[in-house]
N, C-alpha and C. Protein backbone atom coordinates (compact mmCIF):
# COMPACT_ATOMS: atom_id res chain seq x y z
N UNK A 1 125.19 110.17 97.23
CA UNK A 1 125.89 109.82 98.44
C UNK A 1 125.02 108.85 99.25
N UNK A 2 125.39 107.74 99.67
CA UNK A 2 124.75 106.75 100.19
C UNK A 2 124.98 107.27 101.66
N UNK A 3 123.84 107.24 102.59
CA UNK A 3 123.68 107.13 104.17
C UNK A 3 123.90 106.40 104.44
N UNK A 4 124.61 105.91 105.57
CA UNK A 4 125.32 105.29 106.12
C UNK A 4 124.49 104.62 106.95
N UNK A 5 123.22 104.97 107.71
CA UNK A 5 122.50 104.40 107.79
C UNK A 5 121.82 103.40 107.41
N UNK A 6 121.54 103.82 106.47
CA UNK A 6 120.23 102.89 105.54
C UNK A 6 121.62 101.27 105.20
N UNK A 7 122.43 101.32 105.63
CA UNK A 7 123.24 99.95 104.72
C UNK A 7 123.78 99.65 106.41
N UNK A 8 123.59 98.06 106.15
CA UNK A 8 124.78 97.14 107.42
C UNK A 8 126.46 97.21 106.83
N UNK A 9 126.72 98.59 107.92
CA UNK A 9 128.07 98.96 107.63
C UNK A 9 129.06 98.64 108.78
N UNK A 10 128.45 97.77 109.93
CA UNK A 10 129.31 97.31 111.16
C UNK A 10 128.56 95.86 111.41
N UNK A 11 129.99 94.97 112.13
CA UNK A 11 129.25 93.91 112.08
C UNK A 11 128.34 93.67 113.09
N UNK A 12 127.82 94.71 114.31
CA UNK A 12 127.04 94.94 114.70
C UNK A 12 125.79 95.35 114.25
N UNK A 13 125.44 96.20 113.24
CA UNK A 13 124.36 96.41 112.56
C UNK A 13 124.18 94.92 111.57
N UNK A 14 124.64 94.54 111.31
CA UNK A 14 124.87 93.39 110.46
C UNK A 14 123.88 91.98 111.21
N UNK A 15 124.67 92.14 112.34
CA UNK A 15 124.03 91.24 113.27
C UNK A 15 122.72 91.59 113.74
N UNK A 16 122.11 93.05 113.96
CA UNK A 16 121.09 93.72 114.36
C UNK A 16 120.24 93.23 113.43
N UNK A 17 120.58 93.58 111.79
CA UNK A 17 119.69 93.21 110.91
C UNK A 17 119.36 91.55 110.94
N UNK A 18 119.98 90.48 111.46
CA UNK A 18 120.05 89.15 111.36
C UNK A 18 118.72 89.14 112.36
N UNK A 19 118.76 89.74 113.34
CA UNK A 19 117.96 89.17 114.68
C UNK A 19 116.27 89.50 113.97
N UNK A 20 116.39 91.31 112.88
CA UNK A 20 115.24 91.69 113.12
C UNK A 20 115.31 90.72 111.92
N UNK A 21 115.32 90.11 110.82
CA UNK A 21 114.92 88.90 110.25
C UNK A 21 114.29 87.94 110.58
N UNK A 22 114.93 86.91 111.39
CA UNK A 22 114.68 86.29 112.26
C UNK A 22 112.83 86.45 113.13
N UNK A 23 113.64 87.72 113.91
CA UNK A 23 112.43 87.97 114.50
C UNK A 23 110.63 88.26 113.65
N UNK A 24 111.30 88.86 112.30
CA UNK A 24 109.92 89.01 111.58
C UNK A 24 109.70 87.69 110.61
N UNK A 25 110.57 86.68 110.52
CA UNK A 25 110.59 85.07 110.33
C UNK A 25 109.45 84.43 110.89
N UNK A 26 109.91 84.84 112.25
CA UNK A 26 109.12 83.92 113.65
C UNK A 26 107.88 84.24 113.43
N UNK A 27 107.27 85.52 113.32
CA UNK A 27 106.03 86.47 113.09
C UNK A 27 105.67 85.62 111.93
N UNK A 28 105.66 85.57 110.64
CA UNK A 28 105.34 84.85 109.58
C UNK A 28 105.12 83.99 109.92
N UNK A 29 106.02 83.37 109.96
CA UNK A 29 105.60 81.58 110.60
C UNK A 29 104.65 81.24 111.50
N UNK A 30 104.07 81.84 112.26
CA UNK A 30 102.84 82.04 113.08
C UNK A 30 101.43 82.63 112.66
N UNK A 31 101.85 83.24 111.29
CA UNK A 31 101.13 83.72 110.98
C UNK A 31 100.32 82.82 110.05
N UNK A 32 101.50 82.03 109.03
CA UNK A 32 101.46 80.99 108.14
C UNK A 32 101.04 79.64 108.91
N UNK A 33 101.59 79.25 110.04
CA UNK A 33 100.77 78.39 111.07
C UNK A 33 99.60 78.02 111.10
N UNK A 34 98.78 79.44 111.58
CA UNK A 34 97.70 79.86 112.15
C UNK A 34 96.78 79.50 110.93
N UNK A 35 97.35 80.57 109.56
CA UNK A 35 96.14 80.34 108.35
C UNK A 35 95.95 79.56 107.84
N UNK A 36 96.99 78.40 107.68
CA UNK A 36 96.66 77.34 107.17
C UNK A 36 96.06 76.06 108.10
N UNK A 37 96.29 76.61 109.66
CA UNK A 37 94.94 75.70 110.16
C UNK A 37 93.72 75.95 109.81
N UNK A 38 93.94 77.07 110.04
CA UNK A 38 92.34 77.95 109.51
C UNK A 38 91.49 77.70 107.98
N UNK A 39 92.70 77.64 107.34
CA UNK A 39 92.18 77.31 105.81
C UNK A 39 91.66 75.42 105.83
N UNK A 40 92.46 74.91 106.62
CA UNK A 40 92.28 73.34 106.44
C UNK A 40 90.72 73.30 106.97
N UNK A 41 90.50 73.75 107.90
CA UNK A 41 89.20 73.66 109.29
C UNK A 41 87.62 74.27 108.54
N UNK A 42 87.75 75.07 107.27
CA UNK A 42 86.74 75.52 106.84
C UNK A 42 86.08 75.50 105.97
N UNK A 43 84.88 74.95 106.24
CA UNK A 43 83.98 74.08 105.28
C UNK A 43 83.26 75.17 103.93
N UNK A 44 83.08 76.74 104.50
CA UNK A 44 82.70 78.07 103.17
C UNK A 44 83.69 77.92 102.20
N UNK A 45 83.57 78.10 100.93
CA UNK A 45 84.71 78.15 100.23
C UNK A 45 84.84 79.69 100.21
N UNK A 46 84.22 80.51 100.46
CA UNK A 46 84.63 81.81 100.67
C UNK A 46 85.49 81.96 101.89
N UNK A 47 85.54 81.59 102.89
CA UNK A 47 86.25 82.39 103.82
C UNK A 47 87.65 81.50 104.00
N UNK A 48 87.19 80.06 102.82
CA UNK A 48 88.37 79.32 103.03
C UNK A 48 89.26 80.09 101.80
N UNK A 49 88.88 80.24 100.54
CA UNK A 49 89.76 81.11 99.75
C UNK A 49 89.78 82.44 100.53
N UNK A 50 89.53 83.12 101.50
CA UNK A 50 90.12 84.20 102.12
C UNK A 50 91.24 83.86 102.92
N UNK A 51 91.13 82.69 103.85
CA UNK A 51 92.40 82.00 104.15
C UNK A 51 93.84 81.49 103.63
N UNK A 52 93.15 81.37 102.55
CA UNK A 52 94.21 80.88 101.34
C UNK A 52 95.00 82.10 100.80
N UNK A 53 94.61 83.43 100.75
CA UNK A 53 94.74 84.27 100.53
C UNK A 53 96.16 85.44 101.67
N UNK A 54 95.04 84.54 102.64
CA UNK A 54 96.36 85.16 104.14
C UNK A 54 97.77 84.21 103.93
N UNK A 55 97.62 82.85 103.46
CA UNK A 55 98.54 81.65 103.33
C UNK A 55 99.48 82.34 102.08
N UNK A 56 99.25 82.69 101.42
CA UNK A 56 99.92 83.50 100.15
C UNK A 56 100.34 84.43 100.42
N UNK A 57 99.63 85.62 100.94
CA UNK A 57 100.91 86.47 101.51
C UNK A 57 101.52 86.44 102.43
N UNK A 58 101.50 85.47 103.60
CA UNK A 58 102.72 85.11 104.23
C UNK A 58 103.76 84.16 103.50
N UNK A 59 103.37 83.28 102.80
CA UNK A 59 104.57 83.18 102.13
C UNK A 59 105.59 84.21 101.11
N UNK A 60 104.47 84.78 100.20
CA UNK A 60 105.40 86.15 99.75
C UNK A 60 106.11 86.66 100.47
N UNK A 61 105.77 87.14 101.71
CA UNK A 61 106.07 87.58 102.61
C UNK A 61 107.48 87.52 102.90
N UNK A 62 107.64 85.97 103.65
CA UNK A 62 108.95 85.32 104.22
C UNK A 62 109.71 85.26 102.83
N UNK A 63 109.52 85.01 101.78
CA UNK A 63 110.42 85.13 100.49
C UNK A 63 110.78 86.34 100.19
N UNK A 64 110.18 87.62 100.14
CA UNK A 64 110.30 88.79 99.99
C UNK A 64 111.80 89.34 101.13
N UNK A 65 110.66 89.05 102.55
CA UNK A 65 112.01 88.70 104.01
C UNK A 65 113.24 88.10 103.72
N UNK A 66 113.40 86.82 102.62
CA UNK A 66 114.58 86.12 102.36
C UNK A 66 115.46 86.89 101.34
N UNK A 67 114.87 87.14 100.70
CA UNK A 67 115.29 88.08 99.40
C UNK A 67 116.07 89.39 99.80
N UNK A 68 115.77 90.07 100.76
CA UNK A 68 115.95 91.37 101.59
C UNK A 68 117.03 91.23 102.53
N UNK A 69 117.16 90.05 102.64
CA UNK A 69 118.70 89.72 103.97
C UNK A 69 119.34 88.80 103.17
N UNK A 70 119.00 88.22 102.38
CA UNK A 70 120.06 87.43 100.69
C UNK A 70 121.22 89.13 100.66
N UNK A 71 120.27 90.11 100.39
CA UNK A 71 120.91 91.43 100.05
C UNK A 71 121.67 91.77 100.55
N UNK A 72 121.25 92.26 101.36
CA UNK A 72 122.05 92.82 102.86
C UNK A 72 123.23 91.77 103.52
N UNK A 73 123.33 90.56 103.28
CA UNK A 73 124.57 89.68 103.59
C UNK A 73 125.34 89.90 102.95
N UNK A 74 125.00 90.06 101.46
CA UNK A 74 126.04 89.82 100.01
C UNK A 74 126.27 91.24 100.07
N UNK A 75 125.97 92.37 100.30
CA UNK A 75 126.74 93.72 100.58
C UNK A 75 127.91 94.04 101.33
């Protein structure tokens, strides 16, 4: 038996789920911003491949995020 919860079953929850997308979009993107100034600016190759590292999982990230509301639309 599926909960009724856990699924966008009004187009209010529907829309709820759009914003918190969005909103954890915006978060990534600031995040992805930030590290790849950071990665450009640093002359260690250690802390610049640690940067590179933050740059990679924010992109997983936002793809993972895209992948997850791809879902939830097509439901």
């Amino acid at each position: 038996m599926t909960d009724s919860r856990s699924r966008a079953s009004s187009p209010d929850d529907a829309s709820d789920l759009r914003l918190l997308f969005h909103r954890l979009n915006n978060q990534l993107g600031i995040i992805l911003a930030h590290s790849e100034l950071l990665e450009s600016k640093l002359s260690d190759e250690h802390q610049r491949s640690r940067a590179t590292q933050v740059v990679t999982a924010a992109l997983e990230a936002m793809s993972v995020s895209r992948s997850i509301r791809d879902r939830v639309d097509h439901d």
